[in-house]
C-alpha atoms as a PDB file:
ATOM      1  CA  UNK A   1      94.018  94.089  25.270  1.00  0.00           C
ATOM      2  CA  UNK A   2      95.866  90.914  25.555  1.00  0.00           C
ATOM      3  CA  UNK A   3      98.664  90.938  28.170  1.00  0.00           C
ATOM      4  CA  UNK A   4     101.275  89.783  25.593  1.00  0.00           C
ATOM      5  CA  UNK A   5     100.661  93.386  23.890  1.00  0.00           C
ATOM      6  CA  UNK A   6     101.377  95.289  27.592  1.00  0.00           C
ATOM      7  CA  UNK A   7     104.524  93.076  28.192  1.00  0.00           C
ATOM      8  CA  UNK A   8     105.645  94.217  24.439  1.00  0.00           C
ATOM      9  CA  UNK A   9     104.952  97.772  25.510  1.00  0.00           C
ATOM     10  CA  UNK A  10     106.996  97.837  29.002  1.00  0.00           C
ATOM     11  CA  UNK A  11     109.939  95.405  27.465  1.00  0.00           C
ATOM     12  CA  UNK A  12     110.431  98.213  24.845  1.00  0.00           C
ATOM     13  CA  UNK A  13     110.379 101.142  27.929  1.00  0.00           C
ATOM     14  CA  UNK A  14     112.899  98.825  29.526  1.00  0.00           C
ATOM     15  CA  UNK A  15     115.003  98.426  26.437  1.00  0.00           C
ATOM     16  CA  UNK A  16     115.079 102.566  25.902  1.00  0.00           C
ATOM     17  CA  UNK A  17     116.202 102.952  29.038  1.00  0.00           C
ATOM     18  CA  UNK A  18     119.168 100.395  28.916  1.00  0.00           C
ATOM     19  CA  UNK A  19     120.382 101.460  25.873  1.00  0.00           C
ATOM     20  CA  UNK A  20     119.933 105.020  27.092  1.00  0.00           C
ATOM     21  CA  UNK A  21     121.767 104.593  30.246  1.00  0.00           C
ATOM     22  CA  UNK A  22     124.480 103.286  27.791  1.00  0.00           C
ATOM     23  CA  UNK A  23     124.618 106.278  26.087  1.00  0.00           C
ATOM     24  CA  UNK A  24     123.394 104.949  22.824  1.00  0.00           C
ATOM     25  CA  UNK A  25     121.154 107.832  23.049  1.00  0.00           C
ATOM     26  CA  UNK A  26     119.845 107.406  18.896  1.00  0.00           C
ATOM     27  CA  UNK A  27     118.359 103.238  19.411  1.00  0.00           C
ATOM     28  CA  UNK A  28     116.967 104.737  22.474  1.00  0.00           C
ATOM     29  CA  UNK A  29     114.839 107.089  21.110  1.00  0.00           C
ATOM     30  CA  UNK A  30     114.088 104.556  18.858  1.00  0.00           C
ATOM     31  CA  UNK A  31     113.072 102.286  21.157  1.00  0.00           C
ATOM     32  CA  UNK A  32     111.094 104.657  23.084  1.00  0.00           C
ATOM     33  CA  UNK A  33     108.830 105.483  19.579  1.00  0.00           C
ATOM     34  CA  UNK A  34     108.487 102.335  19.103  1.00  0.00           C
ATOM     35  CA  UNK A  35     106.875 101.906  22.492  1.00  0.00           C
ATOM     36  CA  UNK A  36     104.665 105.084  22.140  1.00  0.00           C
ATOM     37  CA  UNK A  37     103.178 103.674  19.160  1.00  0.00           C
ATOM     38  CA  UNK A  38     102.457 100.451  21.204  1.00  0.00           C
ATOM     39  CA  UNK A  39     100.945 102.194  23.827  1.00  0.00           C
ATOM     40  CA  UNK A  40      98.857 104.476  21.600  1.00  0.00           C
ATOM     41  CA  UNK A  41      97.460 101.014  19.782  1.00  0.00           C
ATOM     42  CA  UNK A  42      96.307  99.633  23.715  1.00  0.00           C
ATOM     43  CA  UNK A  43      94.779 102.888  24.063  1.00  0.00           C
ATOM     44  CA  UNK A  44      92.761 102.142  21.348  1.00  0.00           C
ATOM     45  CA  UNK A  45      92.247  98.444  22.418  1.00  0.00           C
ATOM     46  CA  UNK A  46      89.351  97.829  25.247  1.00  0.00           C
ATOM     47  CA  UNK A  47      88.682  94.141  26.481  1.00  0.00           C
ATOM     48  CA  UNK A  48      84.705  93.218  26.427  1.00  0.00           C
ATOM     49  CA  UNK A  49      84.630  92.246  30.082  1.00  0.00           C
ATOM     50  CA  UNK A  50      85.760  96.262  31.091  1.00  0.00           C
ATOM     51  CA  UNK A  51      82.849  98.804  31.500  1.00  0.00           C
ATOM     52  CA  UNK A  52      82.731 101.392  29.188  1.00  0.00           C
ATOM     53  CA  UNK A  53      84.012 104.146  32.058  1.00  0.00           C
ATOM     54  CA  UNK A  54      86.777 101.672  33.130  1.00  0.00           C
ATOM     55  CA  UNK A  55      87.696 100.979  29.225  1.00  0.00           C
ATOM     56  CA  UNK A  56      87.693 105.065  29.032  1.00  0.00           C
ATOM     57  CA  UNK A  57      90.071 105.371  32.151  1.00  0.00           C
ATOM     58  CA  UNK A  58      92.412 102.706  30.790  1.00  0.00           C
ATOM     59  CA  UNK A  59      92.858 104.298  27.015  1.00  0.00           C
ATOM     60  CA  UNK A  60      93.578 107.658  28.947  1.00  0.00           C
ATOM     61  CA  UNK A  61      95.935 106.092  30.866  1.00  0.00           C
ATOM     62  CA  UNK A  62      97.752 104.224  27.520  1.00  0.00           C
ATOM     63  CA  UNK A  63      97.412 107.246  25.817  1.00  0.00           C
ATOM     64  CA  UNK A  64      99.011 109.493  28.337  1.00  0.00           C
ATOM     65  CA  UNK A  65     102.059 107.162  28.736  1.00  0.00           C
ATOM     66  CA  UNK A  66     101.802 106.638  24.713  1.00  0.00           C
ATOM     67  CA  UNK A  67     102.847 110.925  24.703  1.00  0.00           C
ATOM     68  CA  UNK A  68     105.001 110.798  27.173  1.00  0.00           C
ATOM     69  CA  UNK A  69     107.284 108.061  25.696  1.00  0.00           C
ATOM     70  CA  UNK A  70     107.004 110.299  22.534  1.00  0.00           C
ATOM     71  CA  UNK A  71     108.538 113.225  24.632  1.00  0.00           C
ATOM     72  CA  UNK A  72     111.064 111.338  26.091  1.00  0.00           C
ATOM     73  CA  UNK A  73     112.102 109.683  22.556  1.00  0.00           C
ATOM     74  CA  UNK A  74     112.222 113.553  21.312  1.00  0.00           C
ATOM     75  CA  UNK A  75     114.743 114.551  24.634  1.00  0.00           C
ATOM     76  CA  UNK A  76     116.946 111.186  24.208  1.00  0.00           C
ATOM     77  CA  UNK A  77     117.225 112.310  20.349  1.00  0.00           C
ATOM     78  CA  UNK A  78     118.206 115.665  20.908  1.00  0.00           C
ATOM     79  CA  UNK A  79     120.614 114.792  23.831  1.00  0.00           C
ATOM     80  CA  UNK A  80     122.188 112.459  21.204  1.00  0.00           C
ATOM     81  CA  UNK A  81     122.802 114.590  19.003  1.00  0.00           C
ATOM     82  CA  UNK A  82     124.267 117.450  21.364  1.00  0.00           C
ATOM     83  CA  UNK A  83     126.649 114.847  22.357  1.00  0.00           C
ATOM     84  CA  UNK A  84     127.407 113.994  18.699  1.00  0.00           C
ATOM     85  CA  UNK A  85     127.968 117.190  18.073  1.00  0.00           C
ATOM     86  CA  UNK A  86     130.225 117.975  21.014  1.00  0.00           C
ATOM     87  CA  UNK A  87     132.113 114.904  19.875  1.00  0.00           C
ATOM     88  CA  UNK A  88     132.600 116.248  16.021  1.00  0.00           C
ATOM     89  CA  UNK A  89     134.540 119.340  17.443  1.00  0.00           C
ATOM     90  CA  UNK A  90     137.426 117.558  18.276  1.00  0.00           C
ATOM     91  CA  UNK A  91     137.268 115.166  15.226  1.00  0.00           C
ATOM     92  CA  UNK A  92     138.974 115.897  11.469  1.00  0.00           C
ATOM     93  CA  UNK A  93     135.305 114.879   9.813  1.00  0.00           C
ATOM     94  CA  UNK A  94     131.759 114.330  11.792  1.00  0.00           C
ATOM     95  CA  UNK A  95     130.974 111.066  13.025  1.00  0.00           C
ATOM     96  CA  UNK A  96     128.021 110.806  11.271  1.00  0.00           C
ATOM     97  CA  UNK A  97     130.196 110.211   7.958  1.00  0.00           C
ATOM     98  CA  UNK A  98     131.478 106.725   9.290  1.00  0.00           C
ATOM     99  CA  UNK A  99     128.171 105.251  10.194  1.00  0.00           C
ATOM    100  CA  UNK A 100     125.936 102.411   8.090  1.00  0.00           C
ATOM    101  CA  UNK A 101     123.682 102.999   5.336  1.00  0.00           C
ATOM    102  CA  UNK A 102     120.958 101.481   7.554  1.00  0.00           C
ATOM    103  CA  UNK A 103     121.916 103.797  10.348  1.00  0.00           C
ATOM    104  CA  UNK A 104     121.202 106.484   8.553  1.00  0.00           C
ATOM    105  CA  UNK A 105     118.271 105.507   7.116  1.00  0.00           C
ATOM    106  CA  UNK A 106     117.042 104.833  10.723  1.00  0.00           C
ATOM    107  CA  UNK A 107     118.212 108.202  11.475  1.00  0.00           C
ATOM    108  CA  UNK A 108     116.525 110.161   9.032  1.00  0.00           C
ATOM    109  CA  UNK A 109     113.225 108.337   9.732  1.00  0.00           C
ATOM    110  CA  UNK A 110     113.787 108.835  13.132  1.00  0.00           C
ATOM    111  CA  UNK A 111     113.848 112.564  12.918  1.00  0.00           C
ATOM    112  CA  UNK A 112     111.159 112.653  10.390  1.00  0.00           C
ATOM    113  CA  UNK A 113     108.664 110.555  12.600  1.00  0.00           C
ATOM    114  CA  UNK A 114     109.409 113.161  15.525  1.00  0.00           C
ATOM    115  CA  UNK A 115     109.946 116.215  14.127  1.00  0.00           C
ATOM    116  CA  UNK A 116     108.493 116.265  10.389  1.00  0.00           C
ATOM    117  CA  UNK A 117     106.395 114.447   8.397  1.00  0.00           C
ATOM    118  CA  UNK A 118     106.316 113.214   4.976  1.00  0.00           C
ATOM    119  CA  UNK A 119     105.733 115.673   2.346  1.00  0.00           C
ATOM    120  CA  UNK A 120     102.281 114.928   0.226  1.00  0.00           C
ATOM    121  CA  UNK A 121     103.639 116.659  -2.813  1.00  0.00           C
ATOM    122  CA  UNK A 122     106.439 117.078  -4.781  1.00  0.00           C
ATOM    123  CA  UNK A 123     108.508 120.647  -4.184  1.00  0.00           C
ATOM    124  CA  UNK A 124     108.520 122.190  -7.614  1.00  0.00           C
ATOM    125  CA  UNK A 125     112.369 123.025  -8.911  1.00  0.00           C
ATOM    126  CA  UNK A 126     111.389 126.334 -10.292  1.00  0.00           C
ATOM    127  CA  UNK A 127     109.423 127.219  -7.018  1.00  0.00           C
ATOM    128  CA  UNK A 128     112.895 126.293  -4.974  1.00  0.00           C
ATOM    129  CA  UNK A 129     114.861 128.189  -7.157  1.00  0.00           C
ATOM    130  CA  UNK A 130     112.695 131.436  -6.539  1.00  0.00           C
ATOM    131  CA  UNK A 131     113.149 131.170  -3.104  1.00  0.00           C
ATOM    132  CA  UNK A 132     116.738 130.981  -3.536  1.00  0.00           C
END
């Protein structure tokens, strides 16, 4: 595990909780996935010079901060969008409707990656309309 990788990892942490703190609650949770997934590659990283038990302890310890960062991402989300949606109640059309293409994109992945997954097939059209 090079050092360079760990600084990568706590700069991100750093970042979420700027932009969080800023209220920019959606690239926070964005930031924080993005520093669970580098925390849950170092957990898979070991350096040669570590003992095995002492390689062990350290991927626990990455992976363990790797979930939690996940968490938090999933809290910041939601708390975004409670606010967002406290927000639309006093506005003619939600906010949502006046934001970039890329921003939603972002969005959508965002709630996929934490809530969801891709689908591995195709939903069938008849099949939907049956359950309709």
């Amino acid at each position: 595990v090079s050092q360079e990788e760990v600084e990568k990892a706590f700069k991100l942490i750093e970042k979420g909780n700027v932009l969080e703190s800023s209220n920019d609650f959606f690239s926070s949770a964005q930031t924080f996935v993005q520093a669970s997934l580098k925390l849950h590659q170092l957990s898979e990283e070991t350096n040669d010079n570590e003992t095995a038990e002492e390689a062990k302890r350290i991927a626990d310890l990455y992976d363990d901060q790797s979930r939690h960062y996940f968490h938090r991402s999933r809290d910041v989300l939601i708390e975004g969008m409670k606010v967002e949606n406290e927000t639309d109640r006093s506005l003619d059309e939600p906010m949502f409707t006046n934001i970039s293409d890329e921003n939603a994109k972002q969005r959508i992945e965002l709630f996929t990656t934490l809530f969801s997954r891709e689908p591995e097939t195709e939903i069938d059209e008849e099949e939907e309309e049956k359950e309709l």
